[in-house]
PDB file of N, CA and C in Angstrom:
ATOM      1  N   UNK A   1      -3.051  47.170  24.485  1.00  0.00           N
ATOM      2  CA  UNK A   1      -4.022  48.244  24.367  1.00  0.00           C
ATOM      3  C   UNK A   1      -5.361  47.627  23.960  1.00  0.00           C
ATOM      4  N   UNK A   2      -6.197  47.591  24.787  1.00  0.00           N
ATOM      5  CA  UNK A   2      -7.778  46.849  24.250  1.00  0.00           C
ATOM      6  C   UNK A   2      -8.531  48.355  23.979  1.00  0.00           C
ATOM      7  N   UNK A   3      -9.545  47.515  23.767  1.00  0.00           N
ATOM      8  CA  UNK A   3     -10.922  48.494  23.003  1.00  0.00           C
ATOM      9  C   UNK A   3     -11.708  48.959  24.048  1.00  0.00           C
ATOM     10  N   UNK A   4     -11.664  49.844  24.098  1.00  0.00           N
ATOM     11  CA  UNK A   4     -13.467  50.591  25.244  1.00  0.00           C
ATOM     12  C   UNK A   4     -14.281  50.167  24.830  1.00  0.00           C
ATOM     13  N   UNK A   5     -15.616  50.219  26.318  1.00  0.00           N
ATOM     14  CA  UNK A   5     -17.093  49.827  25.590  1.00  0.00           C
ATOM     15  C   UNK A   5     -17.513  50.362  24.686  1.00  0.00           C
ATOM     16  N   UNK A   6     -17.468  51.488  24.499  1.00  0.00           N
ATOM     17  CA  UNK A   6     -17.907  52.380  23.508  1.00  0.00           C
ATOM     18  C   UNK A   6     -17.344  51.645  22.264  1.00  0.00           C
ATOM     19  N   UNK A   7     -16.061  51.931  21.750  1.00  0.00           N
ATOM     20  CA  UNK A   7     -15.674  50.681  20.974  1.00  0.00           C
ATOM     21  C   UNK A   7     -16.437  49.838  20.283  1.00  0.00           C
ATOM     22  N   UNK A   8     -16.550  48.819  21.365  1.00  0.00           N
ATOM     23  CA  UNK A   8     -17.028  47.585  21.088  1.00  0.00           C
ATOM     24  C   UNK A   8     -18.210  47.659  20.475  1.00  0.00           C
ATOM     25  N   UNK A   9     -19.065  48.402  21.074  1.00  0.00           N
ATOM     26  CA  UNK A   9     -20.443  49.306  20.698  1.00  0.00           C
ATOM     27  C   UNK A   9     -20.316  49.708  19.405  1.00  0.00           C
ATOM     28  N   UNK A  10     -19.668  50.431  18.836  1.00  0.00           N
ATOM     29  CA  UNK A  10     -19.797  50.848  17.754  1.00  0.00           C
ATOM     30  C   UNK A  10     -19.168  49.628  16.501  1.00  0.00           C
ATOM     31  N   UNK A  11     -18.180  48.852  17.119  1.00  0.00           N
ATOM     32  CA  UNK A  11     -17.912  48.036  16.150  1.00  0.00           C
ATOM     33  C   UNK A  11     -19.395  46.950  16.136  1.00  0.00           C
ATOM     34  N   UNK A  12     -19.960  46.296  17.183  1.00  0.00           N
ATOM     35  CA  UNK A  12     -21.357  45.723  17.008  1.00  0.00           C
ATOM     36  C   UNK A  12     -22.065  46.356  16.425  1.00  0.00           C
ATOM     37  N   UNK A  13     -22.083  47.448  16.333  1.00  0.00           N
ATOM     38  CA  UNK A  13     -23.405  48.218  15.963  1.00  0.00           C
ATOM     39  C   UNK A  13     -23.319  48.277  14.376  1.00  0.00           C
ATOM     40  N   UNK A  14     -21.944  48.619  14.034  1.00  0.00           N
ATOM     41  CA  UNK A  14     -21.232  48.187  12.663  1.00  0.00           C
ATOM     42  C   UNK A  14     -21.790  46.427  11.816  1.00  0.00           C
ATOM     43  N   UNK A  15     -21.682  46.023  12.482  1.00  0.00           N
ATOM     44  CA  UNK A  15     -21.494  44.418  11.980  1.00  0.00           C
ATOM     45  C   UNK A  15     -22.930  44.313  12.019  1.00  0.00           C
ATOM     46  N   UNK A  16     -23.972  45.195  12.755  1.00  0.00           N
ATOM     47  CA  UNK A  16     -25.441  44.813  12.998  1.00  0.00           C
ATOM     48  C   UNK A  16     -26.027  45.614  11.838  1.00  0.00           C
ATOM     49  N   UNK A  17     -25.540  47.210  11.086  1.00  0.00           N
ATOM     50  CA  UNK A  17     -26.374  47.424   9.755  1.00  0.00           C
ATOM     51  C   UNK A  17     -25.659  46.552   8.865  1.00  0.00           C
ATOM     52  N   UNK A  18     -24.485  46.266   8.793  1.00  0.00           N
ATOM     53  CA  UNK A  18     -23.970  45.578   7.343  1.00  0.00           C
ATOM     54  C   UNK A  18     -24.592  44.042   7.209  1.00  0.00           C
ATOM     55  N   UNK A  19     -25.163  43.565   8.602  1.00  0.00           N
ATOM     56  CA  UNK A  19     -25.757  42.174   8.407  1.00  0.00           C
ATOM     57  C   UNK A  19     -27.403  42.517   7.977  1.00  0.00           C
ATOM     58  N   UNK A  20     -27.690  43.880   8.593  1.00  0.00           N
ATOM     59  CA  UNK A  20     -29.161  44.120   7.839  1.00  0.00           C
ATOM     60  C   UNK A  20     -29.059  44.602   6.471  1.00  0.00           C
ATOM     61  N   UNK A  21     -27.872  45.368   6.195  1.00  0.00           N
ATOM     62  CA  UNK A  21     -28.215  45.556   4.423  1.00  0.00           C
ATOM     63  C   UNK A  21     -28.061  44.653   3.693  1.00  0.00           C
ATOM     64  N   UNK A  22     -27.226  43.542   4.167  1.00  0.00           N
ATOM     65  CA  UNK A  22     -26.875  42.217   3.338  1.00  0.00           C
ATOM     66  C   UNK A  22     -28.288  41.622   3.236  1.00  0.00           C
ATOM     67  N   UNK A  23     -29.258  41.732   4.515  1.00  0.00           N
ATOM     68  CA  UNK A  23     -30.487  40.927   4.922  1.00  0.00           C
ATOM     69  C   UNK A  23     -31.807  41.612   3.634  1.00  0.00           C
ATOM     70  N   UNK A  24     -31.526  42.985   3.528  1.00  0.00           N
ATOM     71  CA  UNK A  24     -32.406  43.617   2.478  1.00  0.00           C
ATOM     72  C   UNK A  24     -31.981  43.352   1.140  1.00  0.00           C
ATOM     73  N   UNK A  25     -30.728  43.315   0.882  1.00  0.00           N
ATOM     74  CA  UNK A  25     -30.421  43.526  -0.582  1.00  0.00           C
ATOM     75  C   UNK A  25     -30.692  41.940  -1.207  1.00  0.00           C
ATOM     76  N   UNK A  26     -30.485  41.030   0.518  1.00  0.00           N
ATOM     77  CA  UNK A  26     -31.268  39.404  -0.421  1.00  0.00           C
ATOM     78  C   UNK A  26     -32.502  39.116  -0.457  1.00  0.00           C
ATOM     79  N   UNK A  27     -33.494  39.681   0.016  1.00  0.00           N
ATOM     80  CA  UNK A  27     -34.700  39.628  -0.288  1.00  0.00           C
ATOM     81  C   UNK A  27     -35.285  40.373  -1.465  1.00  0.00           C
ATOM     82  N   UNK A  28     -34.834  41.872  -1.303  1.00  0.00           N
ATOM     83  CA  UNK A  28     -34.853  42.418  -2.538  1.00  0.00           C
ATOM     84  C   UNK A  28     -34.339  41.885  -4.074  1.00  0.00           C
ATOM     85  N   UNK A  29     -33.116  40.900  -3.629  1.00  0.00           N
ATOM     86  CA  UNK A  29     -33.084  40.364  -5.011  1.00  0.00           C
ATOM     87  C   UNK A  29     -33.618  39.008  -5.377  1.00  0.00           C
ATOM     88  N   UNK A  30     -33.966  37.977  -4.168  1.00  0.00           N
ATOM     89  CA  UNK A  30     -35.134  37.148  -4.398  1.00  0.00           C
ATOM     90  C   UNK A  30     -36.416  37.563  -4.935  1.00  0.00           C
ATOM     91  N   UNK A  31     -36.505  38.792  -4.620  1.00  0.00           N
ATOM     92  CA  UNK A  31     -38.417  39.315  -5.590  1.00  0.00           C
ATOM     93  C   UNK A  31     -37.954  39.841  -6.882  1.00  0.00           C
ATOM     94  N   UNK A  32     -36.775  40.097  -6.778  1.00  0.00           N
ATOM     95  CA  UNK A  32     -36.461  40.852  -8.403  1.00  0.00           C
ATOM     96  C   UNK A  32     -36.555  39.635  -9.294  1.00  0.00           C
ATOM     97  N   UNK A  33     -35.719  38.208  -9.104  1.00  0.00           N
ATOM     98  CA  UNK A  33     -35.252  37.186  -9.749  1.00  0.00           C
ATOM     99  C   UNK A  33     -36.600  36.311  -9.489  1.00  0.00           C
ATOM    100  N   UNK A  34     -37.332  36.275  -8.889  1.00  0.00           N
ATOM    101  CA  UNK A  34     -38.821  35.740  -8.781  1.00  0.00           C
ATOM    102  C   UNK A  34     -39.406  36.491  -9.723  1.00  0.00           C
ATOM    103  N   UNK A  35     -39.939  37.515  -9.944  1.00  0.00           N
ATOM    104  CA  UNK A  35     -40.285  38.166 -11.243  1.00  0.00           C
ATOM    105  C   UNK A  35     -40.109  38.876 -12.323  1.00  0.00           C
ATOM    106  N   UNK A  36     -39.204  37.650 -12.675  1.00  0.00           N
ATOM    107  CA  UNK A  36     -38.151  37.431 -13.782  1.00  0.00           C
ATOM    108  C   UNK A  36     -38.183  36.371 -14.022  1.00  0.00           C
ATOM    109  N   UNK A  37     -38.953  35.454 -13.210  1.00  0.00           N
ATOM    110  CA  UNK A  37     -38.680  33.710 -13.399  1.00  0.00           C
ATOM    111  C   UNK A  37     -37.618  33.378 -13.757  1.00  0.00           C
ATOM    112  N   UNK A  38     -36.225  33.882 -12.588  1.00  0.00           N
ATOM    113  CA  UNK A  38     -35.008  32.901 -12.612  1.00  0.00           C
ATOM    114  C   UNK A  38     -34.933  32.549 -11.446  1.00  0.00           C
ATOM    115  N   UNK A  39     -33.960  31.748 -11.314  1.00  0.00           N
ATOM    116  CA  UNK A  39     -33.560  30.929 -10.172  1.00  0.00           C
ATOM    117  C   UNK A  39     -33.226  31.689  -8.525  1.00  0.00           C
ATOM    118  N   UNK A  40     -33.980  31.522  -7.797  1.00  0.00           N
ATOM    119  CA  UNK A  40     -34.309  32.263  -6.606  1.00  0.00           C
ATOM    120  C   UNK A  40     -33.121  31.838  -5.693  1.00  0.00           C
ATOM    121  N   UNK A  41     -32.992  32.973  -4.832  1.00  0.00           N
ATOM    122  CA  UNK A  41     -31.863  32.852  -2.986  1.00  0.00           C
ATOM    123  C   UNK A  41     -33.587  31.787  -2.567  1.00  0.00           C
ATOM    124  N   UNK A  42     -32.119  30.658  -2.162  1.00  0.00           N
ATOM    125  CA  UNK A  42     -32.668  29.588  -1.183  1.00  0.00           C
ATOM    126  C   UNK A  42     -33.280  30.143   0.042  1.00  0.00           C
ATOM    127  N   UNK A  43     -34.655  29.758   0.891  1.00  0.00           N
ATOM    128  CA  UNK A  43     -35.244  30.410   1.674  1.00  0.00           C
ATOM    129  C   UNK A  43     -34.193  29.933   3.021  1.00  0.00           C
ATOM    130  N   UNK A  44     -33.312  28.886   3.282  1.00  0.00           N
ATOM    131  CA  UNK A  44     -32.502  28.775   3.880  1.00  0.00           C
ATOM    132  C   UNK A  44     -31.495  30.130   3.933  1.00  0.00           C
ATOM    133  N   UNK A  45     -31.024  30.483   3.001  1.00  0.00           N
ATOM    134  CA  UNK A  45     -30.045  31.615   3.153  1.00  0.00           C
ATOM    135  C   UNK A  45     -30.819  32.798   3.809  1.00  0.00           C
ATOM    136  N   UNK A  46     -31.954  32.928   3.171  1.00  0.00           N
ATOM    137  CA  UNK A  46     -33.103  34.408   4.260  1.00  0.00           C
ATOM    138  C   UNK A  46     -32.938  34.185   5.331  1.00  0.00           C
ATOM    139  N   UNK A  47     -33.406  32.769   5.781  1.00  0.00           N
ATOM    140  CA  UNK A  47     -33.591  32.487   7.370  1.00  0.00           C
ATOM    141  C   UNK A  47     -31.849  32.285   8.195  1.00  0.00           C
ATOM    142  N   UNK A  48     -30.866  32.322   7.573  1.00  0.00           N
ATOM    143  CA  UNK A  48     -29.490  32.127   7.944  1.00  0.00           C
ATOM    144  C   UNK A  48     -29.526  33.998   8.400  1.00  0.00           C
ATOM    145  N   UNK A  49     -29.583  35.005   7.327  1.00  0.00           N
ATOM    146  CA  UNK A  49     -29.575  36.082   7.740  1.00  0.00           C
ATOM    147  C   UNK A  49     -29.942  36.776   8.994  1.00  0.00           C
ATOM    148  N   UNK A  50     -31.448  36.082   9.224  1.00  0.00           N
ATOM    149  CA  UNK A  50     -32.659  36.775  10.023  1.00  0.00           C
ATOM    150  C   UNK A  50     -31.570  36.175  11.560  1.00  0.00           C
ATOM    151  N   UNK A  51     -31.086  35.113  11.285  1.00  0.00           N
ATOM    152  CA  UNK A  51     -30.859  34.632  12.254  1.00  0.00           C
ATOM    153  C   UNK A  51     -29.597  34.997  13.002  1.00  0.00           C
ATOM    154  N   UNK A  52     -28.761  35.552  11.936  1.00  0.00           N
ATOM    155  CA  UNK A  52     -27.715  36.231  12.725  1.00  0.00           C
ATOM    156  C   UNK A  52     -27.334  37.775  13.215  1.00  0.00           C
ATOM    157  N   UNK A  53     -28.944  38.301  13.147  1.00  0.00           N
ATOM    158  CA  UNK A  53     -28.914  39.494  13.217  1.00  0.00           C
ATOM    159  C   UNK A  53     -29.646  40.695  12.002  1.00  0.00           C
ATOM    160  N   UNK A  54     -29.637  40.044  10.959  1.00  0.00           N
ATOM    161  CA  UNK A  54     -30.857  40.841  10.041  1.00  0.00           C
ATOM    162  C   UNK A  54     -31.908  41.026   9.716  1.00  0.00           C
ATOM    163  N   UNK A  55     -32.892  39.891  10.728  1.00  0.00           N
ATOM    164  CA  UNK A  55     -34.340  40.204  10.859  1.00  0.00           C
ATOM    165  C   UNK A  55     -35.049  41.347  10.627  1.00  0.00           C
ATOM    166  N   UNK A  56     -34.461  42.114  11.383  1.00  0.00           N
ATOM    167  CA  UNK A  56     -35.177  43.949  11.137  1.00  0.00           C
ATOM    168  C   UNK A  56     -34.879  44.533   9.982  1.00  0.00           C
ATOM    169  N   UNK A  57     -33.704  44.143   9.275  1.00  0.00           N
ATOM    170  CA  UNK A  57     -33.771  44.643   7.764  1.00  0.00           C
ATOM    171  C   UNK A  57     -34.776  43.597   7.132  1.00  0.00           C
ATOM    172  N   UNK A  58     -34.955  42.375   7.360  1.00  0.00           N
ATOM    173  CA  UNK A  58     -35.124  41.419   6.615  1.00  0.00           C
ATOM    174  C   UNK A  58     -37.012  41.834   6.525  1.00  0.00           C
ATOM    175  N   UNK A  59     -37.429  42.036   7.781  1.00  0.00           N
ATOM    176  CA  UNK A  59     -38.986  41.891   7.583  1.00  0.00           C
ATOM    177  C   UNK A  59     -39.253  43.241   7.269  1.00  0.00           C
ATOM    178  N   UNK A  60     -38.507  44.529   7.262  1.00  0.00           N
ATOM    179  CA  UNK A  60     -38.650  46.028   6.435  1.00  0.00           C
ATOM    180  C   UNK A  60     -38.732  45.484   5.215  1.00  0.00           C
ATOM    181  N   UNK A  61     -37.804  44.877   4.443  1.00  0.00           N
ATOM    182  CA  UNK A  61     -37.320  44.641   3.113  1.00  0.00           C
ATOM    183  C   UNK A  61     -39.035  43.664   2.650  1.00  0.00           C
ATOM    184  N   UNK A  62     -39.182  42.785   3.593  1.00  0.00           N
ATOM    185  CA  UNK A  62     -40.631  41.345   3.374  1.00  0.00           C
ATOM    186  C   UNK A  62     -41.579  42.473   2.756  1.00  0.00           C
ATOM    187  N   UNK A  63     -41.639  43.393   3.868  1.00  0.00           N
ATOM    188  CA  UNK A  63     -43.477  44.300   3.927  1.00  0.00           C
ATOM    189  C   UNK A  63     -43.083  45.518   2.338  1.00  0.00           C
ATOM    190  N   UNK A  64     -41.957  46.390   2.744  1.00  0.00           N
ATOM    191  CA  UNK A  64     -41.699  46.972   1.393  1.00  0.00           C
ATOM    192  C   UNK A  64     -41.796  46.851   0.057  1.00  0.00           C
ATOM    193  N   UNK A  65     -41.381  45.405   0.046  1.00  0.00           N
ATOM    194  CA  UNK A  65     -41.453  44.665  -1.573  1.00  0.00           C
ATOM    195  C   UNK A  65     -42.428  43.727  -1.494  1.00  0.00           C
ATOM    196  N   UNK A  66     -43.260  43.416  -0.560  1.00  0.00           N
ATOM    197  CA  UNK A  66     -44.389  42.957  -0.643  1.00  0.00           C
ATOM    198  C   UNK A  66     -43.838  41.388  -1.185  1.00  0.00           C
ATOM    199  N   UNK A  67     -42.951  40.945  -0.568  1.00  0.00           N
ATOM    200  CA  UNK A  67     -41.897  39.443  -0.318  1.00  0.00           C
ATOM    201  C   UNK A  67     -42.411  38.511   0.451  1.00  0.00           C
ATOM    202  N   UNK A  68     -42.757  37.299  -0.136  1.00  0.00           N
ATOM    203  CA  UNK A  68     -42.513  36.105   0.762  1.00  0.00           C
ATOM    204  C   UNK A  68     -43.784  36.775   2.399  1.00  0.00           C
ATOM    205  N   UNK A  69     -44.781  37.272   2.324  1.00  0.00           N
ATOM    206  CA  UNK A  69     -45.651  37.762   3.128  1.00  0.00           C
ATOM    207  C   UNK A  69     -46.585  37.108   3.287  1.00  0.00           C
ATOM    208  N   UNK A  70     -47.126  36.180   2.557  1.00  0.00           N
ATOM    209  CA  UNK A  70     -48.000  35.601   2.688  1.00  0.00           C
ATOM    210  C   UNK A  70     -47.927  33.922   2.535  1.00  0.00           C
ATOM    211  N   UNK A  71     -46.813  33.660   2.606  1.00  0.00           N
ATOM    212  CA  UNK A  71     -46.127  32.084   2.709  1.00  0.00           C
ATOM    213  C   UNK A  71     -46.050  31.992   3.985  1.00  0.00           C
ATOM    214  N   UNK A  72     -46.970  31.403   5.081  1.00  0.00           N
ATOM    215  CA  UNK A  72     -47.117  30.839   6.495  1.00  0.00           C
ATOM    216  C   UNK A  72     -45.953  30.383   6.728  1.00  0.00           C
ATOM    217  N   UNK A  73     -45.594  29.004   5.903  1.00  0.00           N
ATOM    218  CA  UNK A  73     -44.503  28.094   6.509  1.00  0.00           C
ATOM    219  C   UNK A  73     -43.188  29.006   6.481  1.00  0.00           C
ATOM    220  N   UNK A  74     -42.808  30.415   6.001  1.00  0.00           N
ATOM    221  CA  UNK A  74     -41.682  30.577   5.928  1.00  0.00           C
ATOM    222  C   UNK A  74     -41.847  31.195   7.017  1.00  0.00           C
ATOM    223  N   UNK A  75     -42.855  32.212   6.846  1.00  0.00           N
ATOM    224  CA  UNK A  75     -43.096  32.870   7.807  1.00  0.00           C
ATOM    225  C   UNK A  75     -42.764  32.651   9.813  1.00  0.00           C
ATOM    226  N   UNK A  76     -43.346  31.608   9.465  1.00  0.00           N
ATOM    227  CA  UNK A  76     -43.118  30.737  11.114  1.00  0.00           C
ATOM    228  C   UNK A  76     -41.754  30.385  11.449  1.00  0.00           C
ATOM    229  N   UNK A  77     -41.054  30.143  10.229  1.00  0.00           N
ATOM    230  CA  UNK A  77     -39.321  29.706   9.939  1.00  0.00           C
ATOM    231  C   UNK A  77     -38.983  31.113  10.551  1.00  0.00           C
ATOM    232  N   UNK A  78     -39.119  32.354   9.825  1.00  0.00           N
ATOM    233  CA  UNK A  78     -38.690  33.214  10.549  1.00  0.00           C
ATOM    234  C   UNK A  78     -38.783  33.811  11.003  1.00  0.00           C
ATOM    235  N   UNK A  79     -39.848  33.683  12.111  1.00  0.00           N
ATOM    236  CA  UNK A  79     -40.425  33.969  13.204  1.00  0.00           C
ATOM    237  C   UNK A  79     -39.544  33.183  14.267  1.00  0.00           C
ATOM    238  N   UNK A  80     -39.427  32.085  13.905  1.00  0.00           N
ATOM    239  CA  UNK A  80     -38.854  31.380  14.786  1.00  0.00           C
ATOM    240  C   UNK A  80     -37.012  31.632  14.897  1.00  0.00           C
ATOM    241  N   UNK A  81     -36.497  31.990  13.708  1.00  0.00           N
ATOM    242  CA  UNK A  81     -35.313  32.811  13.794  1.00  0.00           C
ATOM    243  C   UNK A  81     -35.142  33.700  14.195  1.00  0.00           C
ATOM    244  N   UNK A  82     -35.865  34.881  14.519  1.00  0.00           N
ATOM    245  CA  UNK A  82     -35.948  36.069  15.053  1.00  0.00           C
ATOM    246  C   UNK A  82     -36.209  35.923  16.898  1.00  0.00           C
ATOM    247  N   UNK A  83     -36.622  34.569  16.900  1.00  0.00           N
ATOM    248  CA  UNK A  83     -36.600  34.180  18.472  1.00  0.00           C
ATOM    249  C   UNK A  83     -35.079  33.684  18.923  1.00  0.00           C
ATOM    250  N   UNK A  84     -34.720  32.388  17.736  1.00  0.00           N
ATOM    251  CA  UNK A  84     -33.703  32.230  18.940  1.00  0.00           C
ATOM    252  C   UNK A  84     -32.350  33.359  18.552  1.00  0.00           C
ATOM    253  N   UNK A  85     -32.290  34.697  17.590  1.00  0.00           N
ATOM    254  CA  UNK A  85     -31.567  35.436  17.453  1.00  0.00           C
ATOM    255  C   UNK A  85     -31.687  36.331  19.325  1.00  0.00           C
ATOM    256  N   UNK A  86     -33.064  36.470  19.651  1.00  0.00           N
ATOM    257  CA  UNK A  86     -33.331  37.428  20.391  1.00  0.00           C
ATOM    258  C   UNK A  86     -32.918  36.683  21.710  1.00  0.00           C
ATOM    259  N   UNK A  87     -32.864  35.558  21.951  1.00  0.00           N
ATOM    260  CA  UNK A  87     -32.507  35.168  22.978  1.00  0.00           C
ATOM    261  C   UNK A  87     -31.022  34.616  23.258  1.00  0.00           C
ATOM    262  N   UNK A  88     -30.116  34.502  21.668  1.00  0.00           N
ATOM    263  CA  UNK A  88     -29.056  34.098  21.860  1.00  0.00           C
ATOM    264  C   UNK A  88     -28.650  35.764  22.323  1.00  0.00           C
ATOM    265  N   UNK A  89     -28.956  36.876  21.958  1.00  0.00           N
ATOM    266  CA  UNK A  89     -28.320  38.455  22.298  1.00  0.00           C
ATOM    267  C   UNK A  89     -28.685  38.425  24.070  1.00  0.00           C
ATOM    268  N   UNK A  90     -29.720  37.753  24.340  1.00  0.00           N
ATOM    269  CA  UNK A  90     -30.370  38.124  25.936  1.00  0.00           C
ATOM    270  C   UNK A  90     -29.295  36.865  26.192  1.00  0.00           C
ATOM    271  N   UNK A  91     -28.925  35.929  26.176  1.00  0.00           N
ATOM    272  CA  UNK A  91     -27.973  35.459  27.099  1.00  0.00           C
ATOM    273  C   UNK A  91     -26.298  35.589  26.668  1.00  0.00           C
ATOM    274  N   UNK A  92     -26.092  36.380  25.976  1.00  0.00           N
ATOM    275  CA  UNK A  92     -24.788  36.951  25.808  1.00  0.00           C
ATOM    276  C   UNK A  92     -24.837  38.520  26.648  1.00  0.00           C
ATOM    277  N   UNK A  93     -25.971  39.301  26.604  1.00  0.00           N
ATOM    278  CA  UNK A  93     -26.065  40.629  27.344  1.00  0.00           C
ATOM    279  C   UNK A  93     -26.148  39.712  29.278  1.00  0.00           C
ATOM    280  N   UNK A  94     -26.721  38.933  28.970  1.00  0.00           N
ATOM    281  CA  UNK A  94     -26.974  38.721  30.725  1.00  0.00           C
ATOM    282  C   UNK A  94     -25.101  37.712  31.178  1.00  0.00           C
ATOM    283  N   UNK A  95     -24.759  37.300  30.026  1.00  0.00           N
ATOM    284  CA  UNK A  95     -23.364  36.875  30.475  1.00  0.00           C
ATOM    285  C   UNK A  95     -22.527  38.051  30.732  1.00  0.00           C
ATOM    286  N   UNK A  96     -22.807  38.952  30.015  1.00  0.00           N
ATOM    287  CA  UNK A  96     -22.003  39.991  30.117  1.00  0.00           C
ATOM    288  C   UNK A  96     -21.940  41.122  31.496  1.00  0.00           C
ATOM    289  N   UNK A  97     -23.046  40.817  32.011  1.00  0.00           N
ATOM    290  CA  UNK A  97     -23.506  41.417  33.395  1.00  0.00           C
ATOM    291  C   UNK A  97     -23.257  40.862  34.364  1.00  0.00           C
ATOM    292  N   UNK A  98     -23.724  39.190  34.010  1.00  0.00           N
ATOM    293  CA  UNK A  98     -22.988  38.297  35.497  1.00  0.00           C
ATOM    294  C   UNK A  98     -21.902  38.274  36.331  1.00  0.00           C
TER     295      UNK A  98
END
């Protein structure tokens, strides 16, 4: 017995908010523990998030809490995660069509 598209759909779609609330609740607690002066989420772990799908929570969460917005070099880091996220989904959707 397999899964319908629909299915599948909803289980992705599943795994795509729980990777964006995971993506908000670590930025949100990098600015909490930044002003607090304790020991901060590695900017590696942000950009691990963005990259597997939580970008769109991740840069809501940046502009909201007013996070990591004005640091260029990260910025470009995940900019550049949010690319190859968008193109690893465009050649898994175009495998999926072929």
């Amino acid at each position: 017995m397999g899964l319908s598209d629909l299915q599948y759909g909803v289980i992705a779609l599943g795994i795509l908010t729980a990777v964006n609330v995971v993506s908000v609740i670590a930025i949100w607690w990098d600015k909490r523990r930044a002003s607090k002066g304790h020991r901060r989420i590695r900017e590696e772990t942000l950009l691990v998030w963005a990259l597997v799908g939580g970008w769109p929570g991740g840069i809501w969460a940046m502009r909201r809490f007013r996070h990591k917005t004005s640091k260029r070099s990260f910025i470009a880091r995940y900019m550049l995660a949010v690319g190859l996220n968008m193109a690893a989904i465009s050649g898994i959707g175009y495998a999926a069509i072929a």
